[in-house]
PDB file of N, CA and C in Angstrom:
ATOM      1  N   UNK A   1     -14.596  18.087 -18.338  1.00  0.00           N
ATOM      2  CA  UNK A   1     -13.564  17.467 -17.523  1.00  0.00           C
ATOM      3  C   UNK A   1     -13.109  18.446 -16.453  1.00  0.00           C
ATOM      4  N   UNK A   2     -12.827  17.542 -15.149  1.00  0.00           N
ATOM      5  CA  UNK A   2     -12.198  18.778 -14.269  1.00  0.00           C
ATOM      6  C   UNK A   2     -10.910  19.113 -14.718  1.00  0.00           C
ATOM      7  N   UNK A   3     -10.468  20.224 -13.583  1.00  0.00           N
ATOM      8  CA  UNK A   3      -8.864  20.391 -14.007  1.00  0.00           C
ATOM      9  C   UNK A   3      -8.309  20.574 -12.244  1.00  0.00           C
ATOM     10  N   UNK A   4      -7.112  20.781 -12.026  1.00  0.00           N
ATOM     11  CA  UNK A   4      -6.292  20.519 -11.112  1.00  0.00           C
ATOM     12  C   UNK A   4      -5.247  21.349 -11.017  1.00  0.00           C
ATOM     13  N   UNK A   5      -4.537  21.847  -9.969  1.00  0.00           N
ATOM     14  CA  UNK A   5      -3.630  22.748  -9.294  1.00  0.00           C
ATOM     15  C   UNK A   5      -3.018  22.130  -8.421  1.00  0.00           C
ATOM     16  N   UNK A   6      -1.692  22.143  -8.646  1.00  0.00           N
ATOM     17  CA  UNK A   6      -0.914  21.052  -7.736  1.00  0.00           C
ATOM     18  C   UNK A   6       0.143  22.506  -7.468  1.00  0.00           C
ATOM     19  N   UNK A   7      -0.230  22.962  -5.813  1.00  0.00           N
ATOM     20  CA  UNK A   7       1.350  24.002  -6.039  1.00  0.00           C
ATOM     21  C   UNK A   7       2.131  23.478  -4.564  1.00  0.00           C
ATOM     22  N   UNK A   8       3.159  24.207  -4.493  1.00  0.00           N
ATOM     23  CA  UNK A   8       4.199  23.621  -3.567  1.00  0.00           C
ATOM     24  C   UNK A   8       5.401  22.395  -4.303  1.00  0.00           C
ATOM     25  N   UNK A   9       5.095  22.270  -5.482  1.00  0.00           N
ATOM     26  CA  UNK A   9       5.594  20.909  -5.752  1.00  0.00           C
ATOM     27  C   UNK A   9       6.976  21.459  -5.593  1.00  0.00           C
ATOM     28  N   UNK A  10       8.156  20.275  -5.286  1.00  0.00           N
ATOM     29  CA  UNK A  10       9.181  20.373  -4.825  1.00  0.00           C
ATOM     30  C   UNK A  10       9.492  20.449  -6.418  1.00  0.00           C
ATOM     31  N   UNK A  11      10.926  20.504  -6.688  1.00  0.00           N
ATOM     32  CA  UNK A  11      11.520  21.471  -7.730  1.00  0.00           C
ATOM     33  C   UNK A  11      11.979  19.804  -8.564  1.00  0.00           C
ATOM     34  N   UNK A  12      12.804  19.139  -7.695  1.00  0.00           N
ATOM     35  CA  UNK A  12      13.418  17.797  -8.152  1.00  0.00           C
ATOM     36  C   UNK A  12      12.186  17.333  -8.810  1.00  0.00           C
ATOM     37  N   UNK A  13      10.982  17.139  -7.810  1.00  0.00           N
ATOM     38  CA  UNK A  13       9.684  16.254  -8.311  1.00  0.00           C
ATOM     39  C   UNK A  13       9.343  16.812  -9.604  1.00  0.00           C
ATOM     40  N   UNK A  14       9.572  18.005  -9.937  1.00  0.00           N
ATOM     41  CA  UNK A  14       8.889  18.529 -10.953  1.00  0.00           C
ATOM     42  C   UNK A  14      10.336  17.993 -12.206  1.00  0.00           C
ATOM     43  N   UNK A  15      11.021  18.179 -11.772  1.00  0.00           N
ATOM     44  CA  UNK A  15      12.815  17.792 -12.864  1.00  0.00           C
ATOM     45  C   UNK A  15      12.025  16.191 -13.276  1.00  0.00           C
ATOM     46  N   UNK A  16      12.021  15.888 -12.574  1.00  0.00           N
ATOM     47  CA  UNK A  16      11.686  14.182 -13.026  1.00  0.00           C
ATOM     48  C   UNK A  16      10.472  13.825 -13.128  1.00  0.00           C
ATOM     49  N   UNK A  17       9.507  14.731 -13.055  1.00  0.00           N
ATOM     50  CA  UNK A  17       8.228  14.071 -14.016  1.00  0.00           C
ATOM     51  C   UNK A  17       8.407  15.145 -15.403  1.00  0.00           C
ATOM     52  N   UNK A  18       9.038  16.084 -15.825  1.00  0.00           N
ATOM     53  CA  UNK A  18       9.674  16.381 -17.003  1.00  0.00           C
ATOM     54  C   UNK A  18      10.757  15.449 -17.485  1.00  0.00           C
ATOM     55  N   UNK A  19      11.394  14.404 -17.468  1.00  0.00           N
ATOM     56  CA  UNK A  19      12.451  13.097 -17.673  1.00  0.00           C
ATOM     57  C   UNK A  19      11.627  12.191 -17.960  1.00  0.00           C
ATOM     58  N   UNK A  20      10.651  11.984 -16.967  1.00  0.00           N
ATOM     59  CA  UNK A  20      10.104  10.769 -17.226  1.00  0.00           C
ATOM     60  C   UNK A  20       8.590  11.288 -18.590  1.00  0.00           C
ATOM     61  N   UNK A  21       8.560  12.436 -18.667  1.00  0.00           N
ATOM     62  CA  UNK A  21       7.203  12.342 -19.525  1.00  0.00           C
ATOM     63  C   UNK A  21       8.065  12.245 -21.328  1.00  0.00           C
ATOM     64  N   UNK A  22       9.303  13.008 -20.929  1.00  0.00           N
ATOM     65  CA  UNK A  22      10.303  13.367 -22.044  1.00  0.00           C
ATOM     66  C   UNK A  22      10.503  11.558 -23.107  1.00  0.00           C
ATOM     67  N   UNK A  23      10.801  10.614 -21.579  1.00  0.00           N
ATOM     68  CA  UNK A  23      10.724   9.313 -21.368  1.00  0.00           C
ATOM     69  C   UNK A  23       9.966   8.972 -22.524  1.00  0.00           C
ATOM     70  N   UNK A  24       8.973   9.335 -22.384  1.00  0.00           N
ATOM     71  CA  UNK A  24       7.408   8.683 -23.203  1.00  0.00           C
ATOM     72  C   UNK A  24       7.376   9.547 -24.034  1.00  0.00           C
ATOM     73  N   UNK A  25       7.368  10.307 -24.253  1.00  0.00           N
ATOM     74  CA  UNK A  25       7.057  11.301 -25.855  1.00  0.00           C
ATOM     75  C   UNK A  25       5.931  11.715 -25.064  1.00  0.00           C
ATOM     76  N   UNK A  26       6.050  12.661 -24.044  1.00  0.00           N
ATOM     77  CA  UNK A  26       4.141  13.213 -23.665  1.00  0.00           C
ATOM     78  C   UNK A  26       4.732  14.232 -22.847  1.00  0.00           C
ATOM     79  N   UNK A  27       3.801  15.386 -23.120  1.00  0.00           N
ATOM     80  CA  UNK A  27       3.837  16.619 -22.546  1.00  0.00           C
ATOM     81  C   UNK A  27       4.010  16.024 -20.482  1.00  0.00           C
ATOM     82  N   UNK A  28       4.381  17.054 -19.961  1.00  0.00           N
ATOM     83  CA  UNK A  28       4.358  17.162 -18.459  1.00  0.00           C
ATOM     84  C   UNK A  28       2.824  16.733 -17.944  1.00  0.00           C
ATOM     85  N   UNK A  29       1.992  17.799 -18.317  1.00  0.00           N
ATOM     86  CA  UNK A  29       0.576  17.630 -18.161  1.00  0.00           C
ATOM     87  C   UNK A  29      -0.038  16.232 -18.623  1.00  0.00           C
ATOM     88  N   UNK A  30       0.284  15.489 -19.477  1.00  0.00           N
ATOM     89  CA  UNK A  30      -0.293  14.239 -19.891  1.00  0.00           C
ATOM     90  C   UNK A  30       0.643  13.037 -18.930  1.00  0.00           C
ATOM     91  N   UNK A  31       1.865  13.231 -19.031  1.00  0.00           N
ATOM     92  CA  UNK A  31       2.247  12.477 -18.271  1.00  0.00           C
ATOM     93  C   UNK A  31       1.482  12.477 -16.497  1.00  0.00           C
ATOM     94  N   UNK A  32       1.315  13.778 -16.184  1.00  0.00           N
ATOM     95  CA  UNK A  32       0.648  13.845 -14.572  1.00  0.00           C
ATOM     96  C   UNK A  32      -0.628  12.783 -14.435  1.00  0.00           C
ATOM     97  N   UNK A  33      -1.503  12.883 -15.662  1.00  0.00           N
ATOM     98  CA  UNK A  33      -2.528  12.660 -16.085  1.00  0.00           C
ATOM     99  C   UNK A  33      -2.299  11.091 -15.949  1.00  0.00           C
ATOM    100  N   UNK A  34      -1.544  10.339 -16.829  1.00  0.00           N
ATOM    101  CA  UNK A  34      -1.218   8.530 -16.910  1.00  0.00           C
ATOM    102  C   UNK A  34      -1.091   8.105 -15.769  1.00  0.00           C
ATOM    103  N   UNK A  35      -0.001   9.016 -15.169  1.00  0.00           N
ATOM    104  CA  UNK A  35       0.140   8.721 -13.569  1.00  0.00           C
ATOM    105  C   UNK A  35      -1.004   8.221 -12.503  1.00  0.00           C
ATOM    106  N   UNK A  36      -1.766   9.798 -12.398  1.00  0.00           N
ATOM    107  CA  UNK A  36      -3.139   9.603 -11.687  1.00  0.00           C
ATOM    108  C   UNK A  36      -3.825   8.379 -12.195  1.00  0.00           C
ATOM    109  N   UNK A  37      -3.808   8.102 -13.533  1.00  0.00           N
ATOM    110  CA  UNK A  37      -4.886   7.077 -14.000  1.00  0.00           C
ATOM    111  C   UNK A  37      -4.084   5.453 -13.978  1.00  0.00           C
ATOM    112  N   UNK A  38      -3.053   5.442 -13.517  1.00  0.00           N
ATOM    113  CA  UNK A  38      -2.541   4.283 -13.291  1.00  0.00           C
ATOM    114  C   UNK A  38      -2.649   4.169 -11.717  1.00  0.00           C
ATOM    115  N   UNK A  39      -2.316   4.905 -10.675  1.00  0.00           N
ATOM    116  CA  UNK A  39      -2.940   5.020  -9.582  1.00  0.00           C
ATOM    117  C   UNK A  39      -3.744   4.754  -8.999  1.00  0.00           C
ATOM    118  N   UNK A  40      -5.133   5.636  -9.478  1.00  0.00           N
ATOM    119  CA  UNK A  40      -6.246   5.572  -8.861  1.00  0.00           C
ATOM    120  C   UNK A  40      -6.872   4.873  -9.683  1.00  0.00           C
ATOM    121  N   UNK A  41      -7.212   4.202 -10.765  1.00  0.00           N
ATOM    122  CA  UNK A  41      -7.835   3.686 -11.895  1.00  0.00           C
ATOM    123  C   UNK A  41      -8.638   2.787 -11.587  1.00  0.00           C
ATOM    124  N   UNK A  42      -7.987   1.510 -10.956  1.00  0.00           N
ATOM    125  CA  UNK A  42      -9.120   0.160 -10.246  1.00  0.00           C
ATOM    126  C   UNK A  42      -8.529   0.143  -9.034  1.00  0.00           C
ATOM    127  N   UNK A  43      -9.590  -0.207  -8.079  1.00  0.00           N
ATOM    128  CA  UNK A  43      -9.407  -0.593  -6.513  1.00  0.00           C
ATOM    129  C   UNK A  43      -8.785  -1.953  -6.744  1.00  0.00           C
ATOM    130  N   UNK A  44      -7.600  -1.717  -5.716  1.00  0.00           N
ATOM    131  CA  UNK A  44      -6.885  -2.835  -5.656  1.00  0.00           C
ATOM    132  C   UNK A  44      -7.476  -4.361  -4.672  1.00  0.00           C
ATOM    133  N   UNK A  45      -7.166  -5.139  -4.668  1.00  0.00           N
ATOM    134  CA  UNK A  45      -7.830  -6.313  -3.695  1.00  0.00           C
ATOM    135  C   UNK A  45      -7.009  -5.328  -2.187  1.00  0.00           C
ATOM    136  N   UNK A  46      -7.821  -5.880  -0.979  1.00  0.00           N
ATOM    137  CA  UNK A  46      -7.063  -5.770   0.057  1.00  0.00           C
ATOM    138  C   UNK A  46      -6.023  -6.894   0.844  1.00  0.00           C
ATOM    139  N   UNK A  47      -4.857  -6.385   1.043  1.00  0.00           N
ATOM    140  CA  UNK A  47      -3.983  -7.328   1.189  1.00  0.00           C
ATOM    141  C   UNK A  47      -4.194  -8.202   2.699  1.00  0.00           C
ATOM    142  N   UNK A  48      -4.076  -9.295   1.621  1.00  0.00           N
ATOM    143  CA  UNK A  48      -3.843 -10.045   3.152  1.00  0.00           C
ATOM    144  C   UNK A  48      -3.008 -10.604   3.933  1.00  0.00           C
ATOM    145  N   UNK A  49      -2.508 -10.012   5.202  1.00  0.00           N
ATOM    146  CA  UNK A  49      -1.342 -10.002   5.680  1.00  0.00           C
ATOM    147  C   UNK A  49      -0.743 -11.558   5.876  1.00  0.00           C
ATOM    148  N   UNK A  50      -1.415 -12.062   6.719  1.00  0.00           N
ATOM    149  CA  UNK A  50      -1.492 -13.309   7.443  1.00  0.00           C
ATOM    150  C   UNK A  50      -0.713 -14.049   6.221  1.00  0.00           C
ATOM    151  N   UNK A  51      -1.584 -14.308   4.551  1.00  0.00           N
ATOM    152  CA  UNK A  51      -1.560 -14.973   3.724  1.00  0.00           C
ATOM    153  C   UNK A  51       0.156 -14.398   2.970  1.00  0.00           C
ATOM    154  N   UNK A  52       0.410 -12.967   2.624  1.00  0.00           N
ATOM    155  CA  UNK A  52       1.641 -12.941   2.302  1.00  0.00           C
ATOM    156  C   UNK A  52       2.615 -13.737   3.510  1.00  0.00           C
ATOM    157  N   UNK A  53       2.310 -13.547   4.767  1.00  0.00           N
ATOM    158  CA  UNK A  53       3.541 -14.188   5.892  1.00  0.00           C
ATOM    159  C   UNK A  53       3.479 -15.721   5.335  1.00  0.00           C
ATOM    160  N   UNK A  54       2.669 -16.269   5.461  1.00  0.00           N
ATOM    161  CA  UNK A  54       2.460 -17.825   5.174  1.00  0.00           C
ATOM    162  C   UNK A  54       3.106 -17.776   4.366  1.00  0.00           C
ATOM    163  N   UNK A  55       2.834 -17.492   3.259  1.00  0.00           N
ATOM    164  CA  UNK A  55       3.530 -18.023   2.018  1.00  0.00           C
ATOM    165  C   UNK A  55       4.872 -17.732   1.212  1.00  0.00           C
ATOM    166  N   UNK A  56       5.676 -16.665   2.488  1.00  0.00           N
ATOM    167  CA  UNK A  56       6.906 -16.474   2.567  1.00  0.00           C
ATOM    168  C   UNK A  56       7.608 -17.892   3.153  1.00  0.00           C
ATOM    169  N   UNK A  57       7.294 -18.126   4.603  1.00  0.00           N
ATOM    170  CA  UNK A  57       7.874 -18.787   5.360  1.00  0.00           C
ATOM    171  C   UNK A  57       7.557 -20.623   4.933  1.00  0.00           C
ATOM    172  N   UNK A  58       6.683 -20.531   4.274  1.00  0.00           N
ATOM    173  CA  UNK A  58       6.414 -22.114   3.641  1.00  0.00           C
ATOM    174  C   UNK A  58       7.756 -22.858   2.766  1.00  0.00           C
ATOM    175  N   UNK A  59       7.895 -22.041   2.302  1.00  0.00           N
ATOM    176  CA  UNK A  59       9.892 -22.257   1.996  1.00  0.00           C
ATOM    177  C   UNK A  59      10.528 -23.246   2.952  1.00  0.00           C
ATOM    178  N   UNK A  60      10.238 -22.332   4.153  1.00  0.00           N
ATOM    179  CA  UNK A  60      10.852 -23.189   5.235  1.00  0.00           C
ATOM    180  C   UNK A  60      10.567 -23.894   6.389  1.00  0.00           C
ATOM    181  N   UNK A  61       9.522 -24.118   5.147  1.00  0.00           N
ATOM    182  CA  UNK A  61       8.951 -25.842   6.304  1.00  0.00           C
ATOM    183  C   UNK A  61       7.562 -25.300   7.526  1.00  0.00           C
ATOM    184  N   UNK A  62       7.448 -24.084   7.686  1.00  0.00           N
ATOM    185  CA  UNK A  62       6.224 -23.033   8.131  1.00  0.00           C
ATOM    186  C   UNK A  62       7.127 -23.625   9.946  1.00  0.00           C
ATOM    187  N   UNK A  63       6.076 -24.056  10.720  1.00  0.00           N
ATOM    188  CA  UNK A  63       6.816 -23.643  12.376  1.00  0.00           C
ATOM    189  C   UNK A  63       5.430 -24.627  13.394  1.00  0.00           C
ATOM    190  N   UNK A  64       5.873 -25.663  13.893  1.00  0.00           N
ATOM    191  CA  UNK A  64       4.800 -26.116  14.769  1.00  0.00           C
ATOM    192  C   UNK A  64       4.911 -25.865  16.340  1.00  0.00           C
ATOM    193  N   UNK A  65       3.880 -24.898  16.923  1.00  0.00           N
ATOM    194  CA  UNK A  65       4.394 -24.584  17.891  1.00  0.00           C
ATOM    195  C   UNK A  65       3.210 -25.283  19.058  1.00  0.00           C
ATOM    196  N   UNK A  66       3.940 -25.266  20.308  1.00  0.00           N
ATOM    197  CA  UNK A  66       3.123 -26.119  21.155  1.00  0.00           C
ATOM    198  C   UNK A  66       2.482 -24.916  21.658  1.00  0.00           C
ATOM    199  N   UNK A  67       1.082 -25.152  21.771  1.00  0.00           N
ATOM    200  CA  UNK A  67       0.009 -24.162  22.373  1.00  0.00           C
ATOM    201  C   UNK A  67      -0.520 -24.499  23.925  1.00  0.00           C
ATOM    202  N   UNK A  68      -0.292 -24.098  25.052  1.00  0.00           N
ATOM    203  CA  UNK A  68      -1.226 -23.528  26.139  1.00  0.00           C
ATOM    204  C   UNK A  68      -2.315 -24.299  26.108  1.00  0.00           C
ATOM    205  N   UNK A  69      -2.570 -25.244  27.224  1.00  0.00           N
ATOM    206  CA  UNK A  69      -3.923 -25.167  27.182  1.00  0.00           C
ATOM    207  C   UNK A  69      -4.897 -24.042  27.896  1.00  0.00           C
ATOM    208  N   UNK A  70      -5.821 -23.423  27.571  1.00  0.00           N
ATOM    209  CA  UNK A  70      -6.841 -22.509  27.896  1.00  0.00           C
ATOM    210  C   UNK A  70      -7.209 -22.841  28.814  1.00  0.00           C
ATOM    211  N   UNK A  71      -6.931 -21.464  29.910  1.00  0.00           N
ATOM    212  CA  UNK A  71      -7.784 -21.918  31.293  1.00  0.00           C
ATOM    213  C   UNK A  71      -8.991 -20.731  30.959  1.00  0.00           C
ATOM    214  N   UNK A  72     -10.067 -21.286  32.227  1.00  0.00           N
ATOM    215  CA  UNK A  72     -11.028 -20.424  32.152  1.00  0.00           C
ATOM    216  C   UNK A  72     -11.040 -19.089  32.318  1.00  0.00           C
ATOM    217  N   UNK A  73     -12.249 -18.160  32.190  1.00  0.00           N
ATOM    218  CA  UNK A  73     -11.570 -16.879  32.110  1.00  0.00           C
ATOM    219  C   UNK A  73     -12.223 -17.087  33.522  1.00  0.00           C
ATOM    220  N   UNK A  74     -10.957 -15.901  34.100  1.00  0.00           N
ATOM    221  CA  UNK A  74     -11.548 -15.231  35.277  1.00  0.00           C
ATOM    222  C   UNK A  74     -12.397 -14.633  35.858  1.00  0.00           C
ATOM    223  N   UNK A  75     -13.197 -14.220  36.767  1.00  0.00           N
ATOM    224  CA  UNK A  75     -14.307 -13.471  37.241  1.00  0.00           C
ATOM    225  C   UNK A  75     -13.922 -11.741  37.222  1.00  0.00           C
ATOM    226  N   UNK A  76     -13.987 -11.342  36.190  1.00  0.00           N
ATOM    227  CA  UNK A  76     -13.513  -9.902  36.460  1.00  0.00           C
ATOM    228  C   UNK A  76     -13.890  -8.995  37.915  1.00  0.00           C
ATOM    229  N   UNK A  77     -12.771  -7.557  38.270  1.00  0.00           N
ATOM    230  CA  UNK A  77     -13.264  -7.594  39.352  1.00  0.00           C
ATOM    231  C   UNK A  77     -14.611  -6.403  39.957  1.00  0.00           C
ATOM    232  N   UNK A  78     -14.718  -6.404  40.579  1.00  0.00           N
ATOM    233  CA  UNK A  78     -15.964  -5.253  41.163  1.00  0.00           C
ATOM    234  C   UNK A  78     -15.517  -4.343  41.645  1.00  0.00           C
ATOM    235  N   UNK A  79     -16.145  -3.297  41.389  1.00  0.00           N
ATOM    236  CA  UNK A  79     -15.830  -2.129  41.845  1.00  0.00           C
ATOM    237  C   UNK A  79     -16.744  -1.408  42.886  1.00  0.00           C
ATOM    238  N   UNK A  80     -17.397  -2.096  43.406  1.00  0.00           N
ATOM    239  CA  UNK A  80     -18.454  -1.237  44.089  1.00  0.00           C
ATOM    240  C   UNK A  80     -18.344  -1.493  45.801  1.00  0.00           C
TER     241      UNK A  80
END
């Protein structure tokens, strides 16, 4: 198994993953360990934005909006 070196850690961060491992009955080191493996463990789906907005605002009736009709595109211009 590998092993790991975490330095710089801020002093609080370190107070409260000693609370929270105390929490669970598990050493500091095992608790770091659950952490990482609840974390990184399975790739999550990727979120889809569009679909959380929708299905907030469907509550309220969603929004019909009048659209533009499309003109053609323009002739971009030249440079020469």
């Amino acid at each position: 198994m590998a092993s790991i070196t975490i330095r710089n850690l801020d002093d609080g961060i370190k107070q409260r993953l000693r609370v929270r491992a105390a929490e669970h009955g598990r050493s500091m080191e095992e608790e770091a360990r659950e952490i990482l493996r609840e974390v990184v463990a399975e790739p999550r789906q990727p979120v889809n934005l569009a679909a959380m907005i929708r299905s907030r605002v469907a509550a309220y009736g969603g929004a019909d909006l009048s659209l533009p009709p499309r003109e053609a595109i323009r002739t971009p211009p030249r440079f020469d």
